[in-house]
Protein backbone atom coordinates (compact mmCIF):
# COMPACT_ATOMS: atom_id res chain seq x y z
CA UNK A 1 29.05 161.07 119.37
CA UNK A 2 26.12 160.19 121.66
CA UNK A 3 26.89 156.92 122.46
CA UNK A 4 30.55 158.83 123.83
CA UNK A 5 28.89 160.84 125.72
CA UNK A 6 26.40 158.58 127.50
CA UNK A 7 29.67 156.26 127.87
CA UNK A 8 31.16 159.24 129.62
CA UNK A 9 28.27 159.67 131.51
CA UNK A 10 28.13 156.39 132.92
CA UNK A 11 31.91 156.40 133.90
CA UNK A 12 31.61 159.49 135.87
CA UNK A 13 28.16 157.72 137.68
CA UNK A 14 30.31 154.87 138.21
CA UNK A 15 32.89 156.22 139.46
CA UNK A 16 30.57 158.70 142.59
CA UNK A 17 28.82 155.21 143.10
CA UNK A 18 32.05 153.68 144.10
CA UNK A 19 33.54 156.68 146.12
CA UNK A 20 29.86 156.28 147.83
CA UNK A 21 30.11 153.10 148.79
CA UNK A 22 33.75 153.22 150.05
CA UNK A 23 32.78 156.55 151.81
CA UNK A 24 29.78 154.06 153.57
CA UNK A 25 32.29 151.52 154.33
CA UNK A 26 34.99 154.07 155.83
CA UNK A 27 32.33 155.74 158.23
CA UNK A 28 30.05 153.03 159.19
CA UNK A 29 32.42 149.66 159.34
CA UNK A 30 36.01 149.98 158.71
CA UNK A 31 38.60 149.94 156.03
CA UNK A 32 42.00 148.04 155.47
CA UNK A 33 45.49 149.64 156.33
CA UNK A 34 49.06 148.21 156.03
CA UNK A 35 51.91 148.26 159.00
CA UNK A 36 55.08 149.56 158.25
CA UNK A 37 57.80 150.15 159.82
CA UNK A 38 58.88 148.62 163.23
CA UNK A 39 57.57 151.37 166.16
CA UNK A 40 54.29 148.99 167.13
CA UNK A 41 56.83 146.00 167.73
CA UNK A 42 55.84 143.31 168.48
CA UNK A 43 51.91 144.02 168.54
CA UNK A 44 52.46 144.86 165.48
CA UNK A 45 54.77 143.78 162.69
CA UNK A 46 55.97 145.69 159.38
CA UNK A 47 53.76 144.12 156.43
CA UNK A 48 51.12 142.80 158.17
CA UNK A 49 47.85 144.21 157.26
CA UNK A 50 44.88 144.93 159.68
CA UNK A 51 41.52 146.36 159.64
CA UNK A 52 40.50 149.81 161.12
CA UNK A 53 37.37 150.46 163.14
CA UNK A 54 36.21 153.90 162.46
CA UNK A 55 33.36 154.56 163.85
CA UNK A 56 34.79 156.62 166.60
CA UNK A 57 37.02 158.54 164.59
CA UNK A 58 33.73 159.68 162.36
CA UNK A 59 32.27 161.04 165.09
CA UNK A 60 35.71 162.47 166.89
CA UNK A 61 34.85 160.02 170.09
CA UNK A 62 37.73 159.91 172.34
CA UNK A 63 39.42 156.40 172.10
CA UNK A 64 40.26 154.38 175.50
CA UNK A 65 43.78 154.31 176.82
CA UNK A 66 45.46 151.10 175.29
CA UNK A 67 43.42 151.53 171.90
CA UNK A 68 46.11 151.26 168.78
CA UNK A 69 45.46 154.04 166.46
CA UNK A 70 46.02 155.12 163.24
CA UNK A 71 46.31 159.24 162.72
CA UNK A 72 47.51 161.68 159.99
CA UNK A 73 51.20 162.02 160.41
CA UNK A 74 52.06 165.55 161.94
CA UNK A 75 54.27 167.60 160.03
CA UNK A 76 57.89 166.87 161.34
CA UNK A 77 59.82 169.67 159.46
CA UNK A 78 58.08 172.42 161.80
CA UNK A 79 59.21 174.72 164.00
CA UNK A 80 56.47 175.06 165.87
CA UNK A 81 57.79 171.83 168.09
CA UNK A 82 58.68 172.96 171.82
CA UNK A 83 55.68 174.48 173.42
CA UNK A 84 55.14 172.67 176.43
CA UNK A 85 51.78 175.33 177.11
CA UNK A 86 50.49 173.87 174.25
CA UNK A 87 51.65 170.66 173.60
CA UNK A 88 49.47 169.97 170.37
CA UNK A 89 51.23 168.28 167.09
CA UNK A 90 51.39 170.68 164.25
CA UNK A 91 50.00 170.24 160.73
CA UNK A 92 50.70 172.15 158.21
CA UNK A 93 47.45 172.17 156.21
CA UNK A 94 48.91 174.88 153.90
CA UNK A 95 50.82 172.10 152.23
CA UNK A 96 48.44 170.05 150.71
CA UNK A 97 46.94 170.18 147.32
CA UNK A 98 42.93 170.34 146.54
CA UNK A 99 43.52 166.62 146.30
CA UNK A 100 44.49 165.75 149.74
CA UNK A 101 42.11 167.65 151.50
CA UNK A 102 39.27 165.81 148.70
CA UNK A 103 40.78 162.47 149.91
CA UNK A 104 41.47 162.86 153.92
CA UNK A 105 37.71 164.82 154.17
CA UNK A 106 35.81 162.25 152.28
CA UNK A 107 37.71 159.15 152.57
CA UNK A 108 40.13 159.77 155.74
CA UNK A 109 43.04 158.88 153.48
CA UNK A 110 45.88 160.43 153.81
CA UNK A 111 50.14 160.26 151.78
CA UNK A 112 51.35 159.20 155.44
CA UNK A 113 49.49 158.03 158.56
CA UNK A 114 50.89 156.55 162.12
CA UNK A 115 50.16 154.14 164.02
CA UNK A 116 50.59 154.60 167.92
CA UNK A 117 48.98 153.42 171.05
CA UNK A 118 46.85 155.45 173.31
CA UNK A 119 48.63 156.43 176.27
CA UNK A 120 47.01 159.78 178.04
CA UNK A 121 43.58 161.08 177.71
CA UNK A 122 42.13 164.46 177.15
CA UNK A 123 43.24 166.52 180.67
CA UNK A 124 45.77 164.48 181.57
CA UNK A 125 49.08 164.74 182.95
CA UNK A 126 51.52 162.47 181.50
CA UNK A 127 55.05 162.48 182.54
CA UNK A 128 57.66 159.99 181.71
CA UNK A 129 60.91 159.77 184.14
CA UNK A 130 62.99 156.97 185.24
CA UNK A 131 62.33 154.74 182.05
CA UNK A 132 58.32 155.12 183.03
CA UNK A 133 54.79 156.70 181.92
CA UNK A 134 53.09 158.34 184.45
CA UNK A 135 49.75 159.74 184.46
CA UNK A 136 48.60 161.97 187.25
CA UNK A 137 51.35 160.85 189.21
CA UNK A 138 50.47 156.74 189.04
CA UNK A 139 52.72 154.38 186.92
CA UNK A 140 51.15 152.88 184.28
CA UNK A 141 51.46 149.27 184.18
CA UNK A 142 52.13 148.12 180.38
CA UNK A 143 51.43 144.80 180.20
CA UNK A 144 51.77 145.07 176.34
CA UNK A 145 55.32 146.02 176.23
CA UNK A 146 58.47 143.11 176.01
CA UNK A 147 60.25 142.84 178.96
CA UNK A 148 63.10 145.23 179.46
CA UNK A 149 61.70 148.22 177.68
CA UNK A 150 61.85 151.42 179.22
CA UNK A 151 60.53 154.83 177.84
CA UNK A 152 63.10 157.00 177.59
CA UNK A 153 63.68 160.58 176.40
CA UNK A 154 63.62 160.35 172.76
CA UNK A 155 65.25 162.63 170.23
CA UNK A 156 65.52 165.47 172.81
CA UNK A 157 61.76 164.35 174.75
CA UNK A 158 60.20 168.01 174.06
CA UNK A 159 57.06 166.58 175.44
CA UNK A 160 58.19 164.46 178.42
CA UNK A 161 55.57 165.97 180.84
CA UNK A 162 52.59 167.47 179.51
CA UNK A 163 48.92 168.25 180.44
CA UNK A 164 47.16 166.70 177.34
CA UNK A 165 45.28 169.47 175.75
CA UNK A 166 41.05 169.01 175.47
CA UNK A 167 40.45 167.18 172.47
CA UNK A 168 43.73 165.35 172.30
CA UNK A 169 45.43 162.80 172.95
CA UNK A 170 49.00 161.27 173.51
CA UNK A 171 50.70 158.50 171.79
CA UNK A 172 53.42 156.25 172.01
CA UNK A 173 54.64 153.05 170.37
CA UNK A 174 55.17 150.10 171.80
CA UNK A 175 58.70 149.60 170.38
CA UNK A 176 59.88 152.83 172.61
CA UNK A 177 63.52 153.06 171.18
CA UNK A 178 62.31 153.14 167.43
CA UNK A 179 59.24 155.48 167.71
CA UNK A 180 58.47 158.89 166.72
CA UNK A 181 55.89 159.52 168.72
CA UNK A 182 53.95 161.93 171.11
CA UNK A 183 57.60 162.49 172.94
CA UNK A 184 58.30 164.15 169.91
CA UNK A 185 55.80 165.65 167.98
CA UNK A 186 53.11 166.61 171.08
CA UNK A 187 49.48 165.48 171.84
CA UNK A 188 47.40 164.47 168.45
CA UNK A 189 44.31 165.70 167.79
CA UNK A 190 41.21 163.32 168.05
CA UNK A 191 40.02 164.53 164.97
CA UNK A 192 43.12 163.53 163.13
CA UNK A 193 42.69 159.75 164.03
CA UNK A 194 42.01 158.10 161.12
CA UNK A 195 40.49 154.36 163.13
CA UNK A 196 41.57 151.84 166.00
CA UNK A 197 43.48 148.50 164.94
CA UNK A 198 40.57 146.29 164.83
CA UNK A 199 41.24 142.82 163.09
CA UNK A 200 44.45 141.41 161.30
CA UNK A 201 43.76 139.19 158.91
CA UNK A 202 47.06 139.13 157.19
CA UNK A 203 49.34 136.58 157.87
CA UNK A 204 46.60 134.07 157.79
CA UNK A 205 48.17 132.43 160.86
CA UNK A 206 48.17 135.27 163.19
CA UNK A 207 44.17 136.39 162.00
CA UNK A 208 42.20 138.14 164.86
CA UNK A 209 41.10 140.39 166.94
CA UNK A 210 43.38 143.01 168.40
């Protein structure tokens, strides 16, 4: 009976060692993520697997316009979408079990996260009209995006032209006709963002830096 319980013992040391050491990892270097879906095309592909830098999402740093980020994934089935005062993407933290809020404090890990790119910064105005971002009135060149793209009013475009909330930001992807994005759901929350698209290492051929 002793020798169960010091095997016991040892599995439940083993196993806060690990979540220690993956908790290091997460805040202090990175951690691995997998695309899917098509919204960051063609920066980013479906099944190709990158690298997150985290280090400014520990600390809630703002991340620079152009950065591709990974967030929590607002809750969609609100109705708390169409405030233009306060444009701000709504989670419903009533929903999740002990858990997710164990996993997403500790680890940043969440069931579903997005991945966007940074488009307007904390007091902001972005406004998109004419197939174009603006921000404070200047186009935005987008060197990223293919050639013929235009950002249009998605799915209704409740947040077309905003003043980006302190502490926010606003996405889009860079596949504008097949993203849910800030048009949508509103500004996200910097301390939502999970980490910035770092490195992809997976396929071998395309391994980098992004």
């Amino acid at each position: 009976m002793r020798e169960i319980v010091k095997d016991i013992q040892a599995w439940i040391l083993s196993f806060f060692i690990a979540l220690f050491i993956v908790f290091l990892l997460k805040t202090f270097i990175g951690m691995p993520t997998k695309i899917k879906g098509d919204s960051m095309y063609p920066t980013l592909v479906s099944k190709e697997r990158i690298i997150l830098s985290t280090w400014k999402a520990t600390f809630n740093k703002v991340p620079d316009r152009g950065d591709c980020i990974t967030f929590e994934a607002p809750s969609l089935n609100s109705k708390h979408y169409g405030d233009t005062i306060n444009p701000i993407a709504f989670y419903d933290e009533n929903n999740k079990n002990f858990m997710d809020k164990v996993l997403y404090d500790v680890l940043g890990i969440t069931s579903s996260s997005y991945i966007k790119r940074v488009i307007g910064l904390p007091g902001e105005h972005v406004e998109i009209k004419d197939g174009k971002v603006y921000i404070n009135g200047t186009e935005l060149e987008e060197d990223y995006l293919q050639d013929g793209v235009v950002t249009d009013i998605l799915h209704g475009g409740r947040y077309t032209d905003v003043l980006v909330p302190d502490g926010c930001v606003y996405v889009l992807g860079d596949n504008r006709s097949a993203s849910s994005d800030s048009r949508t759901f509103g500004c996200i929350p910097i301390n939502k963002i999970e980490g910035k698209a770092w490195i992809r290492w997976w396929p071998f051929e395309k391994f980098g830096i992004l």
